[in-house]
C-alpha atoms as a PDB file:
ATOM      1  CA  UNK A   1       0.000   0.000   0.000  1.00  0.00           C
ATOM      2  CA  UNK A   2       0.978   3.497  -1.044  1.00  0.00           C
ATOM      3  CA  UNK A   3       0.838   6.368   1.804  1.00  0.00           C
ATOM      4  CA  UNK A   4       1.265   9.485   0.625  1.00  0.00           C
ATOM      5  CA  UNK A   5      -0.508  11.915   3.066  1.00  0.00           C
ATOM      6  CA  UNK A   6       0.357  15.815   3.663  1.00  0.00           C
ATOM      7  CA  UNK A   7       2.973  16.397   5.834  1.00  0.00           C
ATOM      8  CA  UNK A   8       4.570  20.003   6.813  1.00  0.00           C
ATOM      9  CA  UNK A   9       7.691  21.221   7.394  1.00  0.00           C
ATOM     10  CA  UNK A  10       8.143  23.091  10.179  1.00  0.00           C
ATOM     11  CA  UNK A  11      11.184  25.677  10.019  1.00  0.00           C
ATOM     12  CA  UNK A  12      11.655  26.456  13.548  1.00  0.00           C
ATOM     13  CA  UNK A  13      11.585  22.761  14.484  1.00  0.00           C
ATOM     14  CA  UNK A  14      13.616  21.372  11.628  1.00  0.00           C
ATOM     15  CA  UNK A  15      11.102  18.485  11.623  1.00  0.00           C
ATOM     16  CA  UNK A  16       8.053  16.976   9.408  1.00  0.00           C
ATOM     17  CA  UNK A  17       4.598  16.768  10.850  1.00  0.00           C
ATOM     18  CA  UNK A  18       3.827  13.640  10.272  1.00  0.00           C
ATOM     19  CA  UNK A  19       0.928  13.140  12.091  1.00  0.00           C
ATOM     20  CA  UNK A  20      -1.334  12.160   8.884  1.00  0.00           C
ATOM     21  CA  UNK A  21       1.190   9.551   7.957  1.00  0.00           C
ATOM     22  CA  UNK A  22       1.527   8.310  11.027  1.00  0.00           C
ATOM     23  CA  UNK A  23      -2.755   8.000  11.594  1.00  0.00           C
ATOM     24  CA  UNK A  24      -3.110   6.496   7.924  1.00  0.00           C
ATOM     25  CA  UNK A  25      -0.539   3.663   9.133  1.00  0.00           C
ATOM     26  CA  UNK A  26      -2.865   3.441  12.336  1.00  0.00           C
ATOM     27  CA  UNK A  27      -6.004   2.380  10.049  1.00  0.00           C
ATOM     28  CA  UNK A  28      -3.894   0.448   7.903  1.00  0.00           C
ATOM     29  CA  UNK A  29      -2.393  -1.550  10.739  1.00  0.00           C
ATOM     30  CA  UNK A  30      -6.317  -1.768  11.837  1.00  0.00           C
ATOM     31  CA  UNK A  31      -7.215  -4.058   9.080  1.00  0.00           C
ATOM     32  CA  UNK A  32      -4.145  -5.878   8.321  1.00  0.00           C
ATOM     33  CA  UNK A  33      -1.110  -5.472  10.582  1.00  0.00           C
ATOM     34  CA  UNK A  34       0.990  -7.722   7.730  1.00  0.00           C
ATOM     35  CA  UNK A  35       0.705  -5.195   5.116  1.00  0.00           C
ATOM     36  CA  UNK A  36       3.743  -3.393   3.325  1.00  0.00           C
ATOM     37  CA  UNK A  37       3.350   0.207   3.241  1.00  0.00           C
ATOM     38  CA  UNK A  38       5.425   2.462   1.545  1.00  0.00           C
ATOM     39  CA  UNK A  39       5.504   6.251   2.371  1.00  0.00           C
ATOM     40  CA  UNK A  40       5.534   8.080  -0.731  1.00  0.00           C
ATOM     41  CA  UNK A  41       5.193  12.211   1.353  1.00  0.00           C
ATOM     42  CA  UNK A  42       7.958  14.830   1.874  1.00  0.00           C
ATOM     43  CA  UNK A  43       9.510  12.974   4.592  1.00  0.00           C
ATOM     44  CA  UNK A  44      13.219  12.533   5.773  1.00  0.00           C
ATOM     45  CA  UNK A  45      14.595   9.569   5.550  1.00  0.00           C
ATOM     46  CA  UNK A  46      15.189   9.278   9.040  1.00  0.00           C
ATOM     47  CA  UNK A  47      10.772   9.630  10.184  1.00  0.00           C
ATOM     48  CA  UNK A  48      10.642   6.190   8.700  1.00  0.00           C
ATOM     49  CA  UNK A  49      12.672   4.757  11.521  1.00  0.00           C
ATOM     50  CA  UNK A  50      10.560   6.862  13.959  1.00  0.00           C
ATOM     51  CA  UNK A  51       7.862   5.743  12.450  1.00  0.00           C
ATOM     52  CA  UNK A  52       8.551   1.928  12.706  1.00  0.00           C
ATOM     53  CA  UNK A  53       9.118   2.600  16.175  1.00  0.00           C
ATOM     54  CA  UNK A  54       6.335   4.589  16.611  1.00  0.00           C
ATOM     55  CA  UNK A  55       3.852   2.266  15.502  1.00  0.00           C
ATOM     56  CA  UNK A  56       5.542  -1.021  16.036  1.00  0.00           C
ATOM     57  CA  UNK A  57       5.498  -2.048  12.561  1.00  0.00           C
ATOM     58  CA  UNK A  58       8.374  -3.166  10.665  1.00  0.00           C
ATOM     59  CA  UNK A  59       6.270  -2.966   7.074  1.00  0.00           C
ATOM     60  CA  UNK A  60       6.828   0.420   6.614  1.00  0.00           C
ATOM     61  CA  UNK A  61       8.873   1.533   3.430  1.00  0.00           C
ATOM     62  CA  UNK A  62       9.844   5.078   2.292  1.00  0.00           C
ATOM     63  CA  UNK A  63      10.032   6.044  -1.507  1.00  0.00           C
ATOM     64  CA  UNK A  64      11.601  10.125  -1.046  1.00  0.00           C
ATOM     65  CA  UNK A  65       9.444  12.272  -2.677  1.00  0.00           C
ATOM     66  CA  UNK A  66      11.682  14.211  -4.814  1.00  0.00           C
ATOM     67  CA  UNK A  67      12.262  16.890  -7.236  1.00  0.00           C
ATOM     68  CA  UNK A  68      14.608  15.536  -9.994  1.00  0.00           C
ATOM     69  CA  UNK A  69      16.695  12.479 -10.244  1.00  0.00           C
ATOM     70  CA  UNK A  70      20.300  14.739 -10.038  1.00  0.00           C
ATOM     71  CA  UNK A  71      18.878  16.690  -6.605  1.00  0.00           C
ATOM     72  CA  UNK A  72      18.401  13.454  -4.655  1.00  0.00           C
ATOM     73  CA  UNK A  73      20.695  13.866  -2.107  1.00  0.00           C
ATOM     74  CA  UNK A  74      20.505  17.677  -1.931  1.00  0.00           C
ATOM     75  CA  UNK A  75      16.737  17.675  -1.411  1.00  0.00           C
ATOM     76  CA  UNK A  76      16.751  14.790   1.397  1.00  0.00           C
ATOM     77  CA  UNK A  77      19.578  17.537   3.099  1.00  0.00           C
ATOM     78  CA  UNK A  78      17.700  20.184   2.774  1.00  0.00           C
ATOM     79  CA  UNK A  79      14.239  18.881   3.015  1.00  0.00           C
ATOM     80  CA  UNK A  80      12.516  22.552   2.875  1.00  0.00           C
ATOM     81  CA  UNK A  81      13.183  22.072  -1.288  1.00  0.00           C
ATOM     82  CA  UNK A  82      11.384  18.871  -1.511  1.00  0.00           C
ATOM     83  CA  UNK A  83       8.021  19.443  -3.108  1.00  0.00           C
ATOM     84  CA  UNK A  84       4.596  18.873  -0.882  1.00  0.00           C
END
């Protein structure tokens, strides 16, 4: 399954709201705990971890989100230019 939910980027924080994610896994998990879902949102790298963790599910992919091929690693270090 496919999650790709609005998340936020909040400046002052330097971290992703990723509430919506995180309550789509939730009803996911509901109905079928075995599924394989892969976050497809403008996420770090590192939420997925936090994530797993979070919801005690080790199912949980991320595919980054991101703006062209040649930016991948400059967009997943500076997430603020990753598109929402």
């Amino acid at each position: 399954m496919v999650i790709a939910a609005s998340t936020n980027y909040d400046s002052n924080t330097q971290y992703f709201d990723t509430s919506a994610v995180e309550t789509v896994i939730k009803l996911v998990m509901q109905y079928n705990s075995n599924v394989i879902m892969v976050i497809k949102s403008a996420i770090s790298i590192s939420c997925t971890a936090s994530i797993c963790e979070k919801t005690g599910s080790k199912n949980i992919m991320f595919s980054p989100k991101l703006l062209r091929k040649s930016k991948a690693l400059y967009n997943n270090v500076y997430p603020t230019k990753l598109v929402a």
